[in-house]
N, C-alpha and C. Protein backbone atom coordinates (compact mmCIF):
# COMPACT_ATOMS: atom_id res chain seq x y z
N UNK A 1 61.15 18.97 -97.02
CA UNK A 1 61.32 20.31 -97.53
C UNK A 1 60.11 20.73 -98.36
N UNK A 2 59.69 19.71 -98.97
CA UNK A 2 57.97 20.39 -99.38
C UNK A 2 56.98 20.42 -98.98
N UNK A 3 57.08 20.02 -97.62
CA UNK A 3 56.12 19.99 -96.78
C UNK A 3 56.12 22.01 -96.56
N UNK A 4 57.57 21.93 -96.30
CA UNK A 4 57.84 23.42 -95.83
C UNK A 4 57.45 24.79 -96.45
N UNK A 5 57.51 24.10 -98.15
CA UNK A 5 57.21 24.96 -99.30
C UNK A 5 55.81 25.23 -99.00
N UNK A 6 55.23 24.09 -98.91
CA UNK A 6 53.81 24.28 -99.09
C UNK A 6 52.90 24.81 -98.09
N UNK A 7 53.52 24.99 -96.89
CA UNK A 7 52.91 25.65 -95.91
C UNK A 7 53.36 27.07 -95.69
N UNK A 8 54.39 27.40 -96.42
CA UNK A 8 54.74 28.74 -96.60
C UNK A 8 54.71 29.93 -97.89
N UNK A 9 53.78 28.41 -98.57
CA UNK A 9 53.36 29.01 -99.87
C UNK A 9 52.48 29.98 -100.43
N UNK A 10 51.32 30.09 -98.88
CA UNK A 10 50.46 31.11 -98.84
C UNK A 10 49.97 31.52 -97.36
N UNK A 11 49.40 32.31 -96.98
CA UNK A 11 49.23 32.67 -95.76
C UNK A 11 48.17 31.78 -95.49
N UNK A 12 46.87 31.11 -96.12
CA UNK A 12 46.16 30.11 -95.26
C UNK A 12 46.53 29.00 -95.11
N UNK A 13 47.87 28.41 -95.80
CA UNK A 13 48.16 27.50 -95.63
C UNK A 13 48.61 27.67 -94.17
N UNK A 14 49.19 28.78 -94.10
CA UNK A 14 50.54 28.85 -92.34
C UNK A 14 49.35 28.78 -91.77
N UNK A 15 48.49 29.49 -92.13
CA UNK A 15 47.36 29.76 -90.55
C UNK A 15 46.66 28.50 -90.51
N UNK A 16 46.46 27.60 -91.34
CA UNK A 16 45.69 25.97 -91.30
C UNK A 16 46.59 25.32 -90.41
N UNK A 17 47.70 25.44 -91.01
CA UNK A 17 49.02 24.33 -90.32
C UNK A 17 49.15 24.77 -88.81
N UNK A 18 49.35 26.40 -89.07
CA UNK A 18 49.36 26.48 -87.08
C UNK A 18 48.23 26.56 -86.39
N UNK A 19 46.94 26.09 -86.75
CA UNK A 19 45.91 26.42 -86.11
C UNK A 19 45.97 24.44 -85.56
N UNK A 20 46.28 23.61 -86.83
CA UNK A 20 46.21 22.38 -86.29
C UNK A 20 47.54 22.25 -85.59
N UNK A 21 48.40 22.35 -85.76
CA UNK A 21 49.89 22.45 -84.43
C UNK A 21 49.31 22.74 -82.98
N UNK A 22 48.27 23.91 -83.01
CA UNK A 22 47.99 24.91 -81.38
C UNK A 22 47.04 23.56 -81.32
N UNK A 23 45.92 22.77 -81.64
CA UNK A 23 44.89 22.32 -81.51
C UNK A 23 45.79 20.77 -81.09
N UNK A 24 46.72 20.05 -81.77
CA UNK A 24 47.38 19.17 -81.53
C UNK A 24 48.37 19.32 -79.74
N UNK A 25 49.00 20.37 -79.73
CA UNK A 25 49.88 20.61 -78.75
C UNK A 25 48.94 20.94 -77.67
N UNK A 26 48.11 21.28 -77.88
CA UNK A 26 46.24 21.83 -76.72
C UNK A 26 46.13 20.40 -75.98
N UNK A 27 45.41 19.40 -76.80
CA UNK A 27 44.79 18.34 -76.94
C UNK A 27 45.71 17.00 -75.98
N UNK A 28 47.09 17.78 -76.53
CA UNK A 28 48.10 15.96 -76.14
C UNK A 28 48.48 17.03 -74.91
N UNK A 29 49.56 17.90 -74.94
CA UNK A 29 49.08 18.29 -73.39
C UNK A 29 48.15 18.27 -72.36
N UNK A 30 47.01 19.05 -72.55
CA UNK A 30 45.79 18.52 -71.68
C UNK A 30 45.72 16.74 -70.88
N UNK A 31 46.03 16.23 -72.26
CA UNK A 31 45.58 14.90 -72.02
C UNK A 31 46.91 13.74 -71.00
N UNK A 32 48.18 14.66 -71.28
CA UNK A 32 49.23 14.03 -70.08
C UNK A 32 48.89 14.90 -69.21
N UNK A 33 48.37 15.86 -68.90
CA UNK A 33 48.38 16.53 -67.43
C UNK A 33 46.83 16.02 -66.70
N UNK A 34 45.87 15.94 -67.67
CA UNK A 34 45.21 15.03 -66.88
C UNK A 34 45.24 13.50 -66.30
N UNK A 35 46.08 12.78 -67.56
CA UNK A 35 45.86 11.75 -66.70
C UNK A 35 47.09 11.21 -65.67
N UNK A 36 47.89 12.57 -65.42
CA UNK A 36 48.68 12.91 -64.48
C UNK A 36 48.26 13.12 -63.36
N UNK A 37 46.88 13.86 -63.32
CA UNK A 37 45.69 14.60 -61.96
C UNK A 37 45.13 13.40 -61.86
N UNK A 38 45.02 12.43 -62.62
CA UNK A 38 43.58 11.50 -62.36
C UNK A 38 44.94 10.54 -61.38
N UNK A 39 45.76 9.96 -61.92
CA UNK A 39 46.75 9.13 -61.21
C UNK A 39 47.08 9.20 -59.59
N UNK A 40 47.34 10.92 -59.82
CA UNK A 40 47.60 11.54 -58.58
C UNK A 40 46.62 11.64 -57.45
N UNK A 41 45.34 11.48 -57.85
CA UNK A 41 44.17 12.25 -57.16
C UNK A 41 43.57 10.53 -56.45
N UNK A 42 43.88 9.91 -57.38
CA UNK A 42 43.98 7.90 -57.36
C UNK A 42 44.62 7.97 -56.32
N UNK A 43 46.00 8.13 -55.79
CA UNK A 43 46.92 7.64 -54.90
C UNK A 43 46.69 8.28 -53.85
N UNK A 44 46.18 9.57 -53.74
CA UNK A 44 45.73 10.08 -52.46
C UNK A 44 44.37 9.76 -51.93
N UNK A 45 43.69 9.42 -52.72
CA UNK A 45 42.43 8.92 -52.33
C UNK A 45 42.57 7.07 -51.36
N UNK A 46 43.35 6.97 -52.44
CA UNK A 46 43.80 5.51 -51.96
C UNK A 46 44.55 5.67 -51.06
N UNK A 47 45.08 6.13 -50.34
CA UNK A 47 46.02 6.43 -48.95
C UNK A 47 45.04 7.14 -47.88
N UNK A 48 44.43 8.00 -48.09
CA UNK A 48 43.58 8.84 -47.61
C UNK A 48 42.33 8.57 -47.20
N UNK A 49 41.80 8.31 -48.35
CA UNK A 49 40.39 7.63 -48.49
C UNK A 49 39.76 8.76 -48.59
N UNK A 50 38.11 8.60 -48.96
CA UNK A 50 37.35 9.54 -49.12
C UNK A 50 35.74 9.38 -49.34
N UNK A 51 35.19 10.13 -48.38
CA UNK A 51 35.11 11.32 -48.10
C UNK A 51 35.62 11.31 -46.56
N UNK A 52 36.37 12.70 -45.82
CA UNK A 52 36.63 12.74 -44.76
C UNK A 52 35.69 12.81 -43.70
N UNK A 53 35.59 12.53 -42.73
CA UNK A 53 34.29 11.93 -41.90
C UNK A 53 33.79 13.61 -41.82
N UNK A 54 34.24 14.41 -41.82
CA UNK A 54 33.51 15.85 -41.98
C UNK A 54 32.76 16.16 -42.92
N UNK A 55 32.57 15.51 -44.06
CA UNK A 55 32.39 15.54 -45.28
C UNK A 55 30.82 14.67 -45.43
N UNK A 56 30.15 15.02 -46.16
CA UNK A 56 29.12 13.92 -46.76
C UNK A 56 30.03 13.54 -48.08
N UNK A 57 28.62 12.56 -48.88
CA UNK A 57 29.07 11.67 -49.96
C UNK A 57 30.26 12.37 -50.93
N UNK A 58 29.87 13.86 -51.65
CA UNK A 58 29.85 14.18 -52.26
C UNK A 58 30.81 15.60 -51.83
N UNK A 59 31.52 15.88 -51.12
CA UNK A 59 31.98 16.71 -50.43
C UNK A 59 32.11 17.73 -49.58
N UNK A 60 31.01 18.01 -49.56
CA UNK A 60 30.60 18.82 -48.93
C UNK A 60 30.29 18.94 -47.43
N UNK A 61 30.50 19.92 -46.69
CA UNK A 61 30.46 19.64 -45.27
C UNK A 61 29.18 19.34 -44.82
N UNK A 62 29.29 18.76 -43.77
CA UNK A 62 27.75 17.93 -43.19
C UNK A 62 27.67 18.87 -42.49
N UNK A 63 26.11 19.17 -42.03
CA UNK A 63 25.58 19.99 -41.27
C UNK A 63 25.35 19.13 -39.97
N UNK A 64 25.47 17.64 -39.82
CA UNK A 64 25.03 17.59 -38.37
C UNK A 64 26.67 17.01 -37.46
N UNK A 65 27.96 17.22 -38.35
CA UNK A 65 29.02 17.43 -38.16
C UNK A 65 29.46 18.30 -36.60
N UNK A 66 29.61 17.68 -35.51
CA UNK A 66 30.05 19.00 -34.27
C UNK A 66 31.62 19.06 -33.73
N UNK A 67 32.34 17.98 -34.48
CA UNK A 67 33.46 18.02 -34.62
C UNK A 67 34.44 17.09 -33.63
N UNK A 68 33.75 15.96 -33.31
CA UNK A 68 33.96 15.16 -32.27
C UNK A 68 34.28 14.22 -33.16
């Protein structure tokens, strides 16, 4: 409860406290949804493999590619 006082005790306090709340909830989100993409992007690669023979190293389509 004095945590509560004290962040409602003045207006820079609220705007400190919710600026680190948005920067905390930013940060740890980001960081489960990426290493949600990295996991995901892992298992299809690993099933898949990569690059697709249409593809050079790096993704991009090959130019001497004729589709055979």
């Amino acid at each position: 409860m004095k945590a509560l006082e004290f962040i409602l005790s003045s207006f820079w306090h609220w705007a400190g406290f919710m600026a680190i709340l948005a920067l905390t909830l930013y940060f740890g989100c980001n960081t489960i949804l990426q290493l949600g993409n990295r996991i995901l992007r892992h298992s299809t690669l690993k099933k898949i493999g990569y690059p697709p023979i249409h593809c050079d190293g790096d993704g991009d389509c090959r130019e001497d590619y004729d589709g055979d």
